[in-house]
Protein backbone atom coordinates (compact mmCIF):
# COMPACT_ATOMS: atom_id res chain seq x y z
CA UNK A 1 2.93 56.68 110.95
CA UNK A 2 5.95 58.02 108.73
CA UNK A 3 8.72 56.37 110.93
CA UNK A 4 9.58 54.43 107.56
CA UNK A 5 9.84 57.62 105.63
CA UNK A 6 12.15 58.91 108.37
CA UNK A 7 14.15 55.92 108.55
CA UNK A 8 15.06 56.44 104.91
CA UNK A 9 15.55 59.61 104.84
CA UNK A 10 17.87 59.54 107.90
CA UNK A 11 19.88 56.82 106.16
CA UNK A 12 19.99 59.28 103.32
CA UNK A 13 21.60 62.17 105.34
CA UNK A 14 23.85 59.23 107.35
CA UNK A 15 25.53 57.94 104.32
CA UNK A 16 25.84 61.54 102.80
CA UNK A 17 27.16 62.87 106.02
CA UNK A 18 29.79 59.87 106.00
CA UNK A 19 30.86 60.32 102.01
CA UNK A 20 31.29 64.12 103.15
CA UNK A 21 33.16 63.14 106.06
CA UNK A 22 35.66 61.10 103.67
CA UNK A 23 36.15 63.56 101.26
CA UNK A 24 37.07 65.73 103.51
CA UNK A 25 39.77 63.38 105.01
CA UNK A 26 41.12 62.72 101.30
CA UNK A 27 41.06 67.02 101.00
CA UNK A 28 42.64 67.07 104.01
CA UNK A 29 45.67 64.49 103.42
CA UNK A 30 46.16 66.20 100.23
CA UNK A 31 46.78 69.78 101.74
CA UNK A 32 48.95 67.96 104.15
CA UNK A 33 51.19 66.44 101.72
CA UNK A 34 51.58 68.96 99.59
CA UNK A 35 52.86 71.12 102.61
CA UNK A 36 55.10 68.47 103.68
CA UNK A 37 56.50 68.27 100.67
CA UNK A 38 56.87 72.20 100.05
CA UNK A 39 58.79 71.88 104.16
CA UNK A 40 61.01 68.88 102.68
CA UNK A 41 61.90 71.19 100.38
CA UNK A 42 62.74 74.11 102.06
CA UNK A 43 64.82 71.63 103.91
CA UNK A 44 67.02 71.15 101.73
């Protein structure tokens, strides 16, 4: 019926959910660094 219409649009949503899901890593590895750096600091 519409199976193809819901196979596209659920390949849609998979590779947006996956680009979100990397973004947030990179977001995430930033806010890490930054407060490894501000500790390395302190550190010293």
């Amino acid at each position: 019926m519409c199976l193809r219409v819901w196979k596209e649009n659920y390949r849609i949503l998979h590779t947006r959910m996956a680009l979100l899901n990397v973004m947030k890593k990179k977001h995430q590895k930033k806010i890490f660094d930054s407060s490894r750096k501000k500790v390395s600091e302190k550190s010293l």
